[in-house]
N, C-alpha and C. Protein backbone atom coordinates (compact mmCIF):
# COMPACT_ATOMS: atom_id res chain seq x y z
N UNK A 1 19.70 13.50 -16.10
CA UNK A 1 18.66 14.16 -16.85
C UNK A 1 17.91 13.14 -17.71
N UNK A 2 16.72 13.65 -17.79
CA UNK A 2 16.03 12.23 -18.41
C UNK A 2 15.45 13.85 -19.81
N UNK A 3 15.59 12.57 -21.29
CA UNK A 3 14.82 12.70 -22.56
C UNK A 3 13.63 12.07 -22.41
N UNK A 4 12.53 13.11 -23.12
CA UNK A 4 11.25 12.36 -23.58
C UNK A 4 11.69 12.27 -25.11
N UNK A 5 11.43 11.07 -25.35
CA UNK A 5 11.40 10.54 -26.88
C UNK A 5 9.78 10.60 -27.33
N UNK A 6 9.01 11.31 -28.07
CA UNK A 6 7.85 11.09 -28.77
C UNK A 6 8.11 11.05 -30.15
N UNK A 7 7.32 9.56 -30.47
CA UNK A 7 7.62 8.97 -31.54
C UNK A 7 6.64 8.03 -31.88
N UNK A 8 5.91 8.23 -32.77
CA UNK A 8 4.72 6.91 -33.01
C UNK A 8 5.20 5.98 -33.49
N UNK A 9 6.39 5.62 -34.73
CA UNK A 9 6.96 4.85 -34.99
C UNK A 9 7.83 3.79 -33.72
N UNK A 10 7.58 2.43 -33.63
CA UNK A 10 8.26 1.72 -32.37
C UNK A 10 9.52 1.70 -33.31
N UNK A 11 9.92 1.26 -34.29
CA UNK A 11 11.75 0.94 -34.58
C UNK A 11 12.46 2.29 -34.30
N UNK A 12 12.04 3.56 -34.90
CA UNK A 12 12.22 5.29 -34.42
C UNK A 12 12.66 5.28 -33.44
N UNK A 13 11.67 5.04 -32.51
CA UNK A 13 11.59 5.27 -30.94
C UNK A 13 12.78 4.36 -30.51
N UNK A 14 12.92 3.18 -31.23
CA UNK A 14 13.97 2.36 -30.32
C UNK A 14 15.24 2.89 -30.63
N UNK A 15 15.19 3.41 -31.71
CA UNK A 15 16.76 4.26 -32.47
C UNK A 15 17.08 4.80 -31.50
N UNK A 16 16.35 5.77 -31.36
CA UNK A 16 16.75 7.15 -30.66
C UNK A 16 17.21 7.02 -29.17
N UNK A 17 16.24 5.84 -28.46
CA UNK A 17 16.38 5.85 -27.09
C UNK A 17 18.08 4.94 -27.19
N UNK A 18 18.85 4.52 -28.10
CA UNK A 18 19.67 3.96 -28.22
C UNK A 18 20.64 5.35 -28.11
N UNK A 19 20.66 5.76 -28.89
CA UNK A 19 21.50 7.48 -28.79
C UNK A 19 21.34 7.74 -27.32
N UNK A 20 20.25 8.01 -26.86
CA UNK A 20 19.84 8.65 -25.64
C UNK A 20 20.54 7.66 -24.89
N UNK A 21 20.75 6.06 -24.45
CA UNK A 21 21.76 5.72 -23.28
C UNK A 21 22.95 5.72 -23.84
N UNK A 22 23.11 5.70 -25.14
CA UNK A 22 24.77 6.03 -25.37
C UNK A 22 25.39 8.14 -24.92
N UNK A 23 24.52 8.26 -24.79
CA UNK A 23 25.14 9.71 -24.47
C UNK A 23 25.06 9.83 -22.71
N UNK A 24 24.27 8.67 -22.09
CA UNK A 24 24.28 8.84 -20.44
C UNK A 24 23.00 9.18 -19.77
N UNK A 25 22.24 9.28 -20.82
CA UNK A 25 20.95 9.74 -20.38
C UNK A 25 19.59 8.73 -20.10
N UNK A 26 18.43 8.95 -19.70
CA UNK A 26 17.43 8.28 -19.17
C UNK A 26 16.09 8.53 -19.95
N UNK A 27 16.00 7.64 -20.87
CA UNK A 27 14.99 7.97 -21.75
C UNK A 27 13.29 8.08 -21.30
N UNK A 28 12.29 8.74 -21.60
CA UNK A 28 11.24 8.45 -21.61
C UNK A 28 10.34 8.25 -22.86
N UNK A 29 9.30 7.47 -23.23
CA UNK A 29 8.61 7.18 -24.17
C UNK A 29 7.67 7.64 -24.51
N UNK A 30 6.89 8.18 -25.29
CA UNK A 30 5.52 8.44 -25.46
C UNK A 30 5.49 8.28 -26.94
N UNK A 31 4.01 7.91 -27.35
CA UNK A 31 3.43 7.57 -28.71
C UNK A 31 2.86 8.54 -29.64
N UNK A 32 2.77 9.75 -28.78
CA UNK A 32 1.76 10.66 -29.15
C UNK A 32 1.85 12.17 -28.30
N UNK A 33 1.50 13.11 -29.11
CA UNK A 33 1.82 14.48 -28.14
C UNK A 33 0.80 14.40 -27.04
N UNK A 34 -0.30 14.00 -27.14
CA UNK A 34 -0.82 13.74 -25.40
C UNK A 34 -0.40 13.13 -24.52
N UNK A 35 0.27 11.97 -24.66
CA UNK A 35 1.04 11.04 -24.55
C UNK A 35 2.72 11.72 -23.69
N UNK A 36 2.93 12.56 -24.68
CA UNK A 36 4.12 13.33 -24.49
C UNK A 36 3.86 14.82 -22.94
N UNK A 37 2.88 15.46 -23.34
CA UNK A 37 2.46 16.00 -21.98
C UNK A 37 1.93 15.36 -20.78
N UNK A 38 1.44 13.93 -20.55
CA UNK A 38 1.61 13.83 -19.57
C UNK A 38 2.90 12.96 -18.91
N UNK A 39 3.93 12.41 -19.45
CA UNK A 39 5.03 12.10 -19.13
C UNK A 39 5.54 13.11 -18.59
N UNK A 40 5.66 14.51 -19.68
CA UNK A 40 6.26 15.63 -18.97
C UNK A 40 6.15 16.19 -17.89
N UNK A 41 4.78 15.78 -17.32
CA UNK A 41 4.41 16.12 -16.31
C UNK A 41 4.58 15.45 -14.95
N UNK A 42 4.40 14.11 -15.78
CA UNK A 42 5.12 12.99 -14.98
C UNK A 42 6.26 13.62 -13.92
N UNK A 43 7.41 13.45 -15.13
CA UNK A 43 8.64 14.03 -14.88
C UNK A 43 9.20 15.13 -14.35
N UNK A 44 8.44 16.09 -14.42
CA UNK A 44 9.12 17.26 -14.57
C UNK A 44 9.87 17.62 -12.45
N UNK A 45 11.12 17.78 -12.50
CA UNK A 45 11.77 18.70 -13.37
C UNK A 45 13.37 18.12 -14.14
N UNK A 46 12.96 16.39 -14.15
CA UNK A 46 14.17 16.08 -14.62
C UNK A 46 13.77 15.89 -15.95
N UNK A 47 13.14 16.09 -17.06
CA UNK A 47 13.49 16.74 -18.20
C UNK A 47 13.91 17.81 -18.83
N UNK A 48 15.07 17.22 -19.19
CA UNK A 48 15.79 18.51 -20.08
C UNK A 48 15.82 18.48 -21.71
N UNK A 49 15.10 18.23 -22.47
CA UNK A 49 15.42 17.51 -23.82
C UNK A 49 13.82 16.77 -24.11
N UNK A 50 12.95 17.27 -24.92
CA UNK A 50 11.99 16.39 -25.59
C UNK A 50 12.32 16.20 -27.50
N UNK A 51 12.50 15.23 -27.59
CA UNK A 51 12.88 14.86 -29.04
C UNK A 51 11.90 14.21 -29.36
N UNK A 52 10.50 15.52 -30.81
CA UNK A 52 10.06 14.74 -30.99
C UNK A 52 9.03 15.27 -32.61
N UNK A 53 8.66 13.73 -32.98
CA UNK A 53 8.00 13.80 -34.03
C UNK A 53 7.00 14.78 -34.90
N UNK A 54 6.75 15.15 -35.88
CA UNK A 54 5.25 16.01 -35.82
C UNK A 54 4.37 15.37 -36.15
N UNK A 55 4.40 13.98 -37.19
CA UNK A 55 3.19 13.88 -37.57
C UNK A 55 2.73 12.09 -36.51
N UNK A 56 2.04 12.54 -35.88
CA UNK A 56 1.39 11.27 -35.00
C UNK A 56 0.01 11.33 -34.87
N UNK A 57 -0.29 10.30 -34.49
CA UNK A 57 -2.08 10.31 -34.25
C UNK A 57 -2.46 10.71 -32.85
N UNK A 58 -3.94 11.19 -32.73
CA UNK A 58 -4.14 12.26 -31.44
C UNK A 58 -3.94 13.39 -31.15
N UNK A 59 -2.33 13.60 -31.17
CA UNK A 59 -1.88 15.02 -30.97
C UNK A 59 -1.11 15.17 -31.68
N UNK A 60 -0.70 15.67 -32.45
CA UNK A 60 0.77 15.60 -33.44
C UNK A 60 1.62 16.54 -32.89
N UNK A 61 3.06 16.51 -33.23
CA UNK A 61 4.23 17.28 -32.13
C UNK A 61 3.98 18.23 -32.41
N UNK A 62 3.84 19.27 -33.76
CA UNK A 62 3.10 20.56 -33.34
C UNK A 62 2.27 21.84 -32.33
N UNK A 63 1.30 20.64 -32.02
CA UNK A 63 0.19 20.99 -31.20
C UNK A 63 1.03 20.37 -29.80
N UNK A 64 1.26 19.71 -29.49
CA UNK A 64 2.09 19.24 -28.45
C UNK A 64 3.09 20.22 -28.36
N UNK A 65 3.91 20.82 -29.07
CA UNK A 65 5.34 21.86 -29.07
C UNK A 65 4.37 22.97 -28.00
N UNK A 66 3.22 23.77 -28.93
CA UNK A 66 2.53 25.27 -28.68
C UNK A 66 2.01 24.57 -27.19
N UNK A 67 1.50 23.63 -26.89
CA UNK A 67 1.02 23.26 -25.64
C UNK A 67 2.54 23.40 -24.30
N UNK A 68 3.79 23.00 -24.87
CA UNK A 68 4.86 23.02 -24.17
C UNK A 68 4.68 24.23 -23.73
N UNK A 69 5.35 24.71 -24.81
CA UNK A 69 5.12 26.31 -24.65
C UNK A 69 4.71 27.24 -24.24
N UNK A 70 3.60 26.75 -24.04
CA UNK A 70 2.18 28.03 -23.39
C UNK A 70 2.44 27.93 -21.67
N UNK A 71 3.22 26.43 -21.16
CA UNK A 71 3.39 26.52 -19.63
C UNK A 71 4.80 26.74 -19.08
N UNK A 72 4.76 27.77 -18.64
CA UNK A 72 6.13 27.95 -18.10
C UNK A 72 6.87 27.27 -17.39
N UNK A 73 5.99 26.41 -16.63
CA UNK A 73 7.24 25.53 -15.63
C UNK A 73 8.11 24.64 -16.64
N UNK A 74 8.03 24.56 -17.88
CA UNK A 74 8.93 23.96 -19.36
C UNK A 74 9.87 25.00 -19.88
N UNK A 75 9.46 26.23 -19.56
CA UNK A 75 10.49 27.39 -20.23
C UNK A 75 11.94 26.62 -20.07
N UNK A 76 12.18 25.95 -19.49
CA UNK A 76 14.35 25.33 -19.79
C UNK A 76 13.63 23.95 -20.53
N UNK A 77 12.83 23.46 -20.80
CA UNK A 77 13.29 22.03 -21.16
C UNK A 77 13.07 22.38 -23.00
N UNK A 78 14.51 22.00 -23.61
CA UNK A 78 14.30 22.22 -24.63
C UNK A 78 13.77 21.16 -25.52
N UNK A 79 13.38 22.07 -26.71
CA UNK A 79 12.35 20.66 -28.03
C UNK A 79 13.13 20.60 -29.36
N UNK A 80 13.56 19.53 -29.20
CA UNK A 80 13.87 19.18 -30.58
C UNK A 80 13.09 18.47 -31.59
N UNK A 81 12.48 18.97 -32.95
CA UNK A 81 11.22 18.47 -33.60
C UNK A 81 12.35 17.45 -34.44
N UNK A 82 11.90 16.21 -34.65
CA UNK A 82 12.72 14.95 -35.45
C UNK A 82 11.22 14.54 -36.23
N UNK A 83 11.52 15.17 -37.53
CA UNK A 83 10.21 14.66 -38.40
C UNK A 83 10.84 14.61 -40.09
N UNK A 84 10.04 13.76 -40.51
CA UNK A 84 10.08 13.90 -42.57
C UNK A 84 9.61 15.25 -43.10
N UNK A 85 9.29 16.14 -42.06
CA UNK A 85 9.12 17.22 -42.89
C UNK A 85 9.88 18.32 -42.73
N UNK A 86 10.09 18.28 -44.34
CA UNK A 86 11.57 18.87 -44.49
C UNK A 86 11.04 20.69 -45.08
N UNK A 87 9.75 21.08 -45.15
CA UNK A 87 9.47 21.83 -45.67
C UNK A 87 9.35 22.91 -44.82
N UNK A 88 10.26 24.43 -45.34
CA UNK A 88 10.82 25.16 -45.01
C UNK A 88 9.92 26.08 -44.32
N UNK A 89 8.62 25.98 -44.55
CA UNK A 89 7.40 26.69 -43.83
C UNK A 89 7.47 25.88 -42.50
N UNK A 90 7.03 24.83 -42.83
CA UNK A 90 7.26 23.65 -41.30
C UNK A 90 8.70 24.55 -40.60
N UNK A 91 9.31 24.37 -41.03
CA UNK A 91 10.42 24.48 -39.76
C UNK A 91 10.24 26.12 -39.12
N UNK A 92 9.98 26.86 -40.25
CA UNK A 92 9.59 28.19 -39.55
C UNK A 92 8.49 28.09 -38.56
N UNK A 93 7.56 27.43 -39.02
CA UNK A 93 6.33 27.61 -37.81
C UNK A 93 7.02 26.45 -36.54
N UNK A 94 7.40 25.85 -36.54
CA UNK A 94 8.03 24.97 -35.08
C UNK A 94 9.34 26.31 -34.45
N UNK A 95 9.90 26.41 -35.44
CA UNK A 95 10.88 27.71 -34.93
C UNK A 95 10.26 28.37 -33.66
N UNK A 96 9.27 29.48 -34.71
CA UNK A 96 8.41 30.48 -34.10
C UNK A 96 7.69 30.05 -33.00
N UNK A 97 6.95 28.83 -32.99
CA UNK A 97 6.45 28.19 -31.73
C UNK A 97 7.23 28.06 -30.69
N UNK A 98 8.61 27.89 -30.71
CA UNK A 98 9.28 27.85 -29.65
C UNK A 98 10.36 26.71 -29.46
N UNK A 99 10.64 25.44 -30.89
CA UNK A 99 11.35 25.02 -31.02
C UNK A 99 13.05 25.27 -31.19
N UNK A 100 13.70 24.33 -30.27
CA UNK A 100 15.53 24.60 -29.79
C UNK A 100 16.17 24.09 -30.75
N UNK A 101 14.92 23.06 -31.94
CA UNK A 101 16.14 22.65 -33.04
C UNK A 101 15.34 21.64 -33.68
N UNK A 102 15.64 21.02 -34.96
CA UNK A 102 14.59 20.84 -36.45
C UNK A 102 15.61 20.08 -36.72
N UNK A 103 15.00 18.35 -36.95
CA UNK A 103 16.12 17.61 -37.58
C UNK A 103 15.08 17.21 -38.41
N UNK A 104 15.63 16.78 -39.49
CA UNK A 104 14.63 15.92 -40.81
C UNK A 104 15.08 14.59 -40.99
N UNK A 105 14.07 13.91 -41.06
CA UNK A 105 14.31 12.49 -41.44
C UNK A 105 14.67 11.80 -42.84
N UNK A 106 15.10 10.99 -43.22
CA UNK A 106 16.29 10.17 -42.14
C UNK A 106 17.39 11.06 -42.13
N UNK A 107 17.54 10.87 -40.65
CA UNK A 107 18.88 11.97 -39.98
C UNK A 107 20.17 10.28 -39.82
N UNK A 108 21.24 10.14 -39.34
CA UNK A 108 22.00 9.02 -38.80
C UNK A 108 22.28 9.34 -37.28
N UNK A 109 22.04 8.51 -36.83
CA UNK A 109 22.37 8.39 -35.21
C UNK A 109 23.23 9.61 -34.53
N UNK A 110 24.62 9.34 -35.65
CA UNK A 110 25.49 10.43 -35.11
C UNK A 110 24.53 11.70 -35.15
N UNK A 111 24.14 12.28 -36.45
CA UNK A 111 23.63 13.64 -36.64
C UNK A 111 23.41 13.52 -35.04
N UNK A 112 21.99 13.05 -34.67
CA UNK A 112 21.02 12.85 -33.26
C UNK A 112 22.10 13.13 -32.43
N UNK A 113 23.03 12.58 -32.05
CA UNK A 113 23.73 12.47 -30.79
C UNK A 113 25.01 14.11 -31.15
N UNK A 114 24.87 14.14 -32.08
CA UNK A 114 25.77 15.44 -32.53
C UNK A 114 24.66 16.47 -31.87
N UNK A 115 23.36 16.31 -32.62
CA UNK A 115 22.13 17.47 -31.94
C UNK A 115 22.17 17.56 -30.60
N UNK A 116 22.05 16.41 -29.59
CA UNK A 116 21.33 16.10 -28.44
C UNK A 116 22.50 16.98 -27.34
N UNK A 117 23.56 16.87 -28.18
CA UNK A 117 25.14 17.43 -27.31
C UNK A 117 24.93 18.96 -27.41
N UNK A 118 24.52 19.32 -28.49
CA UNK A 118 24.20 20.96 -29.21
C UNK A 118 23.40 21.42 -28.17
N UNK A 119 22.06 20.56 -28.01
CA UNK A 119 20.61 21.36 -27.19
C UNK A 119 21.41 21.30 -25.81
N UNK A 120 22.02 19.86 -25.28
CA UNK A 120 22.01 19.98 -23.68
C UNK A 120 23.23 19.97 -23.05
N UNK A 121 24.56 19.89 -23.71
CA UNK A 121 25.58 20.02 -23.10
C UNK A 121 26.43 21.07 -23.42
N UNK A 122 26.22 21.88 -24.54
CA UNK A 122 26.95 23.21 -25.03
C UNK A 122 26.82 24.58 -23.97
């Protein structure tokens, strides 16, 4: 199964994709939620898992999440939003959009790899 990692930050991005081959998995990259839909598309149907940012330039994971969302051939690939915003409206509206799970930054590796086991191997 391959992760999309979207992440504008490059040290972020390298974190995470570090979690992602320590758990067995096949990372993909993107900079940006446009960025992030067409990888997905790339890919699809070996994504299971998009872990990703909200606030980026272009598309921010938000608008990228409701875009997931709106196409069904994604209905199984779940989203995990990994952002600094910790504010409790934020997580309701990613909820309601259709988000599988809300980590806030700074999270530690483990948390991530504790999450990543939660969304895709439970």
């Amino acid at each position: 199964m391959k992760i999309l990692i979207v992440e504008d930050s490059k040290l972020m991005r390298r974190a995470i994709t570090k979690v992602v081959v320590a758990k067995g998995y096949d990372p993909i990259e993107a900079v940006n939620g446009a960025e992030a839909l067409e990888r997905l598309q790339e890919n699809k149907p070996d994504v299971g898992l998009v872990i990703m940012d909200w606030n980026m330039p272009i598309m921010d994971g938000f608008e990228a999440l409701v875009k997931i969302r709106e196409d069904e051939q994604y209905n199984n690939v779940q989203v995990l939003m990994a952002t600094s915003e910790g504010i409790q409206e934020d997580i309701t509206r990613a909820t309601q959009a259709g988000a599988n799970g809300y980590m806030v930054k700074p999270f530690t590796l483990q948390q991530l790899a504790d999450k990543i086991k939660e969304l895709v191997e439970d």
